[in-house]
N, C-alpha and C. Protein backbone atom coordinates (compact mmCIF):
# COMPACT_ATOMS: atom_id res chain seq x y z
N UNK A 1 101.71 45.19 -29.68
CA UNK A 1 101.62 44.73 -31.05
C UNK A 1 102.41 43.46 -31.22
N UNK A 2 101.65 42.49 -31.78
CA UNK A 2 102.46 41.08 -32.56
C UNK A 2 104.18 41.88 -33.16
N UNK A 3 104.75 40.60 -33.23
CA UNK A 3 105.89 41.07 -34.22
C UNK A 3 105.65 41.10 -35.60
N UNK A 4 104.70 39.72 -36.13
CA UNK A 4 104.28 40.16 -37.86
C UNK A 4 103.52 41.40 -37.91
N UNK A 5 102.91 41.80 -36.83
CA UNK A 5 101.81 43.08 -37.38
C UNK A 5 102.68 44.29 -37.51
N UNK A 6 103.88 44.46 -36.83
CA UNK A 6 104.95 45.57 -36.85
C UNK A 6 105.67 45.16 -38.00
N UNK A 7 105.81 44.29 -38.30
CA UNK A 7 106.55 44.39 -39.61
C UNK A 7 106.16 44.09 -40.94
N UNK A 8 104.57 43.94 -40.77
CA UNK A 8 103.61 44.52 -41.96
C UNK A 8 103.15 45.93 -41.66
N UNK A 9 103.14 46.41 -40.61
CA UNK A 9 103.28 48.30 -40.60
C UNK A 9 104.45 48.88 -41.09
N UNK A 10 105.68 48.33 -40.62
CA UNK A 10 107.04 49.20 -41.27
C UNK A 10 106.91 49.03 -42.80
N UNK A 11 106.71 48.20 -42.91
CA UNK A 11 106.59 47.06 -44.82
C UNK A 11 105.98 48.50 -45.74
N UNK A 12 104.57 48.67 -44.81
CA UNK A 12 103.81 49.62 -45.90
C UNK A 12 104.01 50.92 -45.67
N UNK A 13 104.42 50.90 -44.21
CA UNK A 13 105.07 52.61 -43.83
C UNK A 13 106.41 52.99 -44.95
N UNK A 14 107.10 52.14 -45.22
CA UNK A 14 107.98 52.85 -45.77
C UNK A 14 107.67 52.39 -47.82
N UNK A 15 106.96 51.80 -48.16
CA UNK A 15 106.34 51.78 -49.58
C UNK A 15 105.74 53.35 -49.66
N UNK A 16 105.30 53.90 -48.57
CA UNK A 16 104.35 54.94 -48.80
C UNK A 16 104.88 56.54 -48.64
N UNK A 17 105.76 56.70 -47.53
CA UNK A 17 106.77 57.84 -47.19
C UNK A 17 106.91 58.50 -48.09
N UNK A 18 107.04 59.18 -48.41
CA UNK A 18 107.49 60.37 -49.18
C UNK A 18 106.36 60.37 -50.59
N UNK A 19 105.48 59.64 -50.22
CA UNK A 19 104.80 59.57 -51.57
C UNK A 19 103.45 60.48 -51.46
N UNK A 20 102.80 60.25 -52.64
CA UNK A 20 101.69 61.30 -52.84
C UNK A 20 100.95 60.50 -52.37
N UNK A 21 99.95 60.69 -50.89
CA UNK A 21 98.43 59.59 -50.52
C UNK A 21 97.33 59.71 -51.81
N UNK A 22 97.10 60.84 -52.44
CA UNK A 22 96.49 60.78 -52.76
C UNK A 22 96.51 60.28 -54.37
N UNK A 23 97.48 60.37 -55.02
CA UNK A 23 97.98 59.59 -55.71
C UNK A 23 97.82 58.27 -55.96
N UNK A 24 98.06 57.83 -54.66
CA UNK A 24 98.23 56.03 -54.86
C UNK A 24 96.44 55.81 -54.54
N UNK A 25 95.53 56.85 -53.68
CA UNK A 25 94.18 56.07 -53.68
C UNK A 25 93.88 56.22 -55.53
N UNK A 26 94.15 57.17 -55.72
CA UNK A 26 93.37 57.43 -57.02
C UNK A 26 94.04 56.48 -57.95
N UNK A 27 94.94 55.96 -58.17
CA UNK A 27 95.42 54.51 -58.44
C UNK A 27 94.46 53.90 -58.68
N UNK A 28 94.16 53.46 -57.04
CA UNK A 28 94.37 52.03 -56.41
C UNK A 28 92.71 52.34 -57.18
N UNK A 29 92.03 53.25 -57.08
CA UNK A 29 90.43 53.24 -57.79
C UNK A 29 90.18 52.96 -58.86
N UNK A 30 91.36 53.78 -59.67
CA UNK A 30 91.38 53.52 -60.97
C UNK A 30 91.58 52.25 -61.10
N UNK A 31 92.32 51.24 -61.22
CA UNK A 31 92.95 50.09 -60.95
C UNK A 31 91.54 49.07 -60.53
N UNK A 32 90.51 49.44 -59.56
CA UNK A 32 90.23 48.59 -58.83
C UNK A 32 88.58 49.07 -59.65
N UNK A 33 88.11 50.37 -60.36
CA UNK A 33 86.99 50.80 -60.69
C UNK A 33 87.17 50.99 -62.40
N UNK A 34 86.54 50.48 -62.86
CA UNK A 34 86.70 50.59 -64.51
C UNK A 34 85.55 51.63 -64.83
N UNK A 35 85.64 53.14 -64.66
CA UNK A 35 84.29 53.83 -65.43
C UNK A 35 84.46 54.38 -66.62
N UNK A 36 85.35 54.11 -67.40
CA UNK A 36 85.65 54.44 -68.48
C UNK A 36 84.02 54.37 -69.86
N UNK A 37 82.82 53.51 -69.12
CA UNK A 37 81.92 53.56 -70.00
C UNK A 37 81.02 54.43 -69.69
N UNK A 38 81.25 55.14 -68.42
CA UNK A 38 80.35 56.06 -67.93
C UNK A 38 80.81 57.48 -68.66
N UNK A 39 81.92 57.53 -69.03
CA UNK A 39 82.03 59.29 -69.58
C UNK A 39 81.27 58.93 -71.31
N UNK A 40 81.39 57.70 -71.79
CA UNK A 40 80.70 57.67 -73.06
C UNK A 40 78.88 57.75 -72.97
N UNK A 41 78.71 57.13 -71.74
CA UNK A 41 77.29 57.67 -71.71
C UNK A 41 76.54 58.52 -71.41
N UNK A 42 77.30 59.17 -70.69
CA UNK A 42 77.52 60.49 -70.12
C UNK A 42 77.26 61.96 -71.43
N UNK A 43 78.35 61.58 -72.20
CA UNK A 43 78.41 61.84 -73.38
C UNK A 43 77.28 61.89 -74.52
N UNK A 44 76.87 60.62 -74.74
CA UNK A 44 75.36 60.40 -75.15
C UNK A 44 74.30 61.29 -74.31
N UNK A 45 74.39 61.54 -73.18
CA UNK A 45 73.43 61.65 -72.88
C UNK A 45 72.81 63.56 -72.35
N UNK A 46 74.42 64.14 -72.66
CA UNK A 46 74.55 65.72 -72.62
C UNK A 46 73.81 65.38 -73.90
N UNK A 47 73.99 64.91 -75.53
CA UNK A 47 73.69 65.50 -76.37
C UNK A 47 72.32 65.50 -76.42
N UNK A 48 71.81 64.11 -76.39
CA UNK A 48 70.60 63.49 -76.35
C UNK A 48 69.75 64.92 -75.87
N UNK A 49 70.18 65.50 -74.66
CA UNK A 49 69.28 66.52 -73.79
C UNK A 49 69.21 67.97 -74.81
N UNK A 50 71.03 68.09 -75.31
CA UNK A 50 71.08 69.60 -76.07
C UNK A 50 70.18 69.57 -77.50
N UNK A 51 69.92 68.44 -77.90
CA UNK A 51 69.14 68.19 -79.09
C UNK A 51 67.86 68.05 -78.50
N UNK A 52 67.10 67.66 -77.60
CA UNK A 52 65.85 68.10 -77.04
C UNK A 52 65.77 69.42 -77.04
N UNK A 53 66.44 70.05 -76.25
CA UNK A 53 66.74 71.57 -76.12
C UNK A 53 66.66 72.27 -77.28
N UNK A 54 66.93 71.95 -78.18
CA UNK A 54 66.95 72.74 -79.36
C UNK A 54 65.66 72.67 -80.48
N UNK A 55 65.20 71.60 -80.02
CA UNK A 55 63.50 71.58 -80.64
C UNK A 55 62.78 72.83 -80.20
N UNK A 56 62.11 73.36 -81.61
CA UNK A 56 61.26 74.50 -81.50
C UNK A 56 60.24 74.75 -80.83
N UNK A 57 59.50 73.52 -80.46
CA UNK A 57 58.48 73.22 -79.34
C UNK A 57 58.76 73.95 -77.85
N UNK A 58 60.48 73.40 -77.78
CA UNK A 58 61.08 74.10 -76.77
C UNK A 58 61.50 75.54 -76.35
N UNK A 59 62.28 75.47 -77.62
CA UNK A 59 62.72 76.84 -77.70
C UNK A 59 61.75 77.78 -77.77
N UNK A 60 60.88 78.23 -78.15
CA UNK A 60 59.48 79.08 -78.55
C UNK A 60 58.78 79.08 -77.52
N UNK A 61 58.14 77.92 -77.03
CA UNK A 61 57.65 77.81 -75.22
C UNK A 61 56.31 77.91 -76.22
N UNK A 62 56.21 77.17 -76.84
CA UNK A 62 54.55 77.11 -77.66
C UNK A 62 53.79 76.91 -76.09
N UNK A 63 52.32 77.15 -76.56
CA UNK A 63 51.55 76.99 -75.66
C UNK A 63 50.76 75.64 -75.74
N UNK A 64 50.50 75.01 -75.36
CA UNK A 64 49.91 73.54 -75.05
C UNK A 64 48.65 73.93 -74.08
N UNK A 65 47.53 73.01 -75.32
CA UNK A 65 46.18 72.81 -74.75
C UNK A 65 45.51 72.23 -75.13
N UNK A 66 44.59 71.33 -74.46
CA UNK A 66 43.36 70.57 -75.20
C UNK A 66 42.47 71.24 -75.72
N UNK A 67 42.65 70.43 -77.18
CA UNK A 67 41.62 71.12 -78.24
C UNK A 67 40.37 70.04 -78.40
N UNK A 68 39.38 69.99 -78.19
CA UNK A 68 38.42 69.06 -78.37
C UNK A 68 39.33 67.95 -77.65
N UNK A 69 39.01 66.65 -78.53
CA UNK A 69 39.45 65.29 -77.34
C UNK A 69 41.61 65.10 -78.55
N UNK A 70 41.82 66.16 -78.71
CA UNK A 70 43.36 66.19 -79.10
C UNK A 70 43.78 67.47 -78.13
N UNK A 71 45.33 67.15 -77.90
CA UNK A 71 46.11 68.02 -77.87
C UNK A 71 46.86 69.01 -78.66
N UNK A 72 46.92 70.37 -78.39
CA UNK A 72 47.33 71.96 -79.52
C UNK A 72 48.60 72.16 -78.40
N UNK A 73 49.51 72.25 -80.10
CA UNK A 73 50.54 73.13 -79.38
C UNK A 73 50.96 73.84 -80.43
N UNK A 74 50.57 75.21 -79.84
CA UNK A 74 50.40 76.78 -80.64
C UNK A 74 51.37 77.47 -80.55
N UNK A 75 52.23 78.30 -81.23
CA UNK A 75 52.49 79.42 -81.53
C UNK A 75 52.65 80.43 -82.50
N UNK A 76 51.72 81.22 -81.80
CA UNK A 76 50.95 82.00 -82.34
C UNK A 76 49.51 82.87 -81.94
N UNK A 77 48.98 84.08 -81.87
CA UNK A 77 47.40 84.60 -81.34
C UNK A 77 46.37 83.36 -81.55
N UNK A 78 46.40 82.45 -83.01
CA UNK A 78 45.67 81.88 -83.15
C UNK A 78 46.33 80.74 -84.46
N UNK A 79 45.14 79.90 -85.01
CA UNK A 79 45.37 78.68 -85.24
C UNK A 79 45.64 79.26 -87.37
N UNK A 80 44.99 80.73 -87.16
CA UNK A 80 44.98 81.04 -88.78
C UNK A 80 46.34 81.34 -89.03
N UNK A 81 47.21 82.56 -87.90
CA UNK A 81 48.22 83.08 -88.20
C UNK A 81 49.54 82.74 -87.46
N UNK A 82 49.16 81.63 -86.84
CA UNK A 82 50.26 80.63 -86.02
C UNK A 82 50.76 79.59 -86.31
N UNK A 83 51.51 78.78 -85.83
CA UNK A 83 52.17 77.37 -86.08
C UNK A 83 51.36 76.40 -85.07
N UNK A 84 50.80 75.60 -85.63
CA UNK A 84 50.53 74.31 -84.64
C UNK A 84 50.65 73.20 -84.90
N UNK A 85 51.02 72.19 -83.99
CA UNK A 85 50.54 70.72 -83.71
C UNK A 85 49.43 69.80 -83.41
N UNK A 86 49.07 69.12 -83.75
CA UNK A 86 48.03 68.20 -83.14
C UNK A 86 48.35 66.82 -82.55
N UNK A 87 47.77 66.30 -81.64
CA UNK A 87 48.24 65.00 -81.20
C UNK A 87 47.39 64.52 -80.54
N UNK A 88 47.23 62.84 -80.46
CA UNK A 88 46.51 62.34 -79.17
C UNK A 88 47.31 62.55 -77.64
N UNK A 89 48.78 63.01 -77.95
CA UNK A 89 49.22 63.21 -76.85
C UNK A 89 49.83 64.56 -76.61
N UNK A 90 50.43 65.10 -75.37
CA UNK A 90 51.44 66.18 -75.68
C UNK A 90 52.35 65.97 -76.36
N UNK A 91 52.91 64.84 -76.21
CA UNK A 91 54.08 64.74 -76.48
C UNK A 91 54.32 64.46 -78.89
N UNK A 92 53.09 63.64 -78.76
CA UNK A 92 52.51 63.80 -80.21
C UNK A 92 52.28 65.17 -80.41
N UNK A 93 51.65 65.95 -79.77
CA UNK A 93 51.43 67.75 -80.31
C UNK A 93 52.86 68.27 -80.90
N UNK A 94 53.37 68.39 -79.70
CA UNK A 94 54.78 68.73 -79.81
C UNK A 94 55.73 68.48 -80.89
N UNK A 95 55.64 67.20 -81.36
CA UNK A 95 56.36 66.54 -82.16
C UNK A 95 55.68 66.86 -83.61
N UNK A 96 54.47 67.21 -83.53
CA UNK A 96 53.87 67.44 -84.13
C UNK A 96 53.62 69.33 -84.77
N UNK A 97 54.03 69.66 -83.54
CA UNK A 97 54.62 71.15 -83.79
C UNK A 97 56.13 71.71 -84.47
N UNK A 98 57.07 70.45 -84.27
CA UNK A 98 58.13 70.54 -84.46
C UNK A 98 58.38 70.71 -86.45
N UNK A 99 57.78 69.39 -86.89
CA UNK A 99 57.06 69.63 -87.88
C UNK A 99 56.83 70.47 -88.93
N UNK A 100 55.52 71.13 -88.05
CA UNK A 100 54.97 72.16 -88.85
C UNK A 100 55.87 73.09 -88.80
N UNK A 101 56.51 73.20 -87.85
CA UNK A 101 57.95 74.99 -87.90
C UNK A 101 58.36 74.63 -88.75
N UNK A 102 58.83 73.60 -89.38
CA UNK A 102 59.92 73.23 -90.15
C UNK A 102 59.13 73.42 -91.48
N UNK A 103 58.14 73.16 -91.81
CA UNK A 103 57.72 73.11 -93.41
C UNK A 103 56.54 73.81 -93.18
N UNK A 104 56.01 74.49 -92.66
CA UNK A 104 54.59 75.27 -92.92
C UNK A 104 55.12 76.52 -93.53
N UNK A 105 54.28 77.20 -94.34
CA UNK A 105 54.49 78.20 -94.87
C UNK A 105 53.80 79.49 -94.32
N UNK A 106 53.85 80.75 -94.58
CA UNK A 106 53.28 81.90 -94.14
C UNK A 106 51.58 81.83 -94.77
N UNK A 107 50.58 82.01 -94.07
CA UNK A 107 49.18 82.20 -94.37
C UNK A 107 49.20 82.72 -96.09
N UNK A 108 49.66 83.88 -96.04
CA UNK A 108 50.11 84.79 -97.71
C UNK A 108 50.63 83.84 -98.70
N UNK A 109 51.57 83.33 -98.11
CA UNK A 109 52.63 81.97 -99.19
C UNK A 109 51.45 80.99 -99.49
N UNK A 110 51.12 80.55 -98.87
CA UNK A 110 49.92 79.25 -99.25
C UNK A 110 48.78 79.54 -99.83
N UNK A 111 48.22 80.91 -99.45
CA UNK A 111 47.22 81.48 -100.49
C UNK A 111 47.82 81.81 -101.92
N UNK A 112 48.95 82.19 -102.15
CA UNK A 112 49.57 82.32 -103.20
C UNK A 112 49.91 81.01 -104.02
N UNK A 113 50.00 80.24 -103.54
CA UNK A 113 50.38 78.67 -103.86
C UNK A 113 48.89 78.25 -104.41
N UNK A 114 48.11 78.11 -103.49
CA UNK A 114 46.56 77.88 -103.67
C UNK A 114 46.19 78.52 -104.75
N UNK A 115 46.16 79.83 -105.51
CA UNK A 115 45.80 80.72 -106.38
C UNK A 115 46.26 79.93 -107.80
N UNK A 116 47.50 79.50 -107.80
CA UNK A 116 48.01 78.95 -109.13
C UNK A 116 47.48 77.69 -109.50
């Protein structure tokens, strides 16, 4: 070994001795890696999914099918005593199912409505 290369080994051998290795990498990453924007999108992007997740389309597991030249997404035996969507797409059905859960009324309720 050179003499500068031994006494840039002792230099960092003894900065480091008794210390935590793993410590100083996780430093030196931190220090040297900025991901501090990744846990915010990260963040965005758990919810983004748990709020998909929680659409009734989802939750229910409606059934999806082409109805004539649109897409049905049903739940329910049928289209009289069920909830559905319509769409040019699935993804329009769906959204379109989401919808109707939310404000359709019971077959009975709307005939009753209809009557007055």
């Amino acid at each position: 070994m050179s003499d500068s290369y031994q006494a840039i080994y002792d230099a960092v051998r003894s900065r480091i001795s008794g210390g935590n290795v793993g410590e100083i990498v996780a430093d030196a990453c931190r220090n040297a890696f900025d991901i501090s924007w990744s846990v915010t999108r990260l963040e965005e992007q758990f919810t983004a999914t748990a709020q998909e997740m929680a659409r009734p389309s989802v939750l229910y597991k409606t059934t999806l099918g082409a109805d004539g030249d649109m897409w049905c997404a049903l739940l329910g035996e049928n289209l009289q005593e069920g909830v559905a969507g319509f769409g040019k797409t699935p993804a329009e059905a769906m959204t379109a199912f989401d919808q109707a859960f939310w404000s359709e009324q019971t077959p009975k309720a709307r005939m009753r409505e209809a009557a007055r």
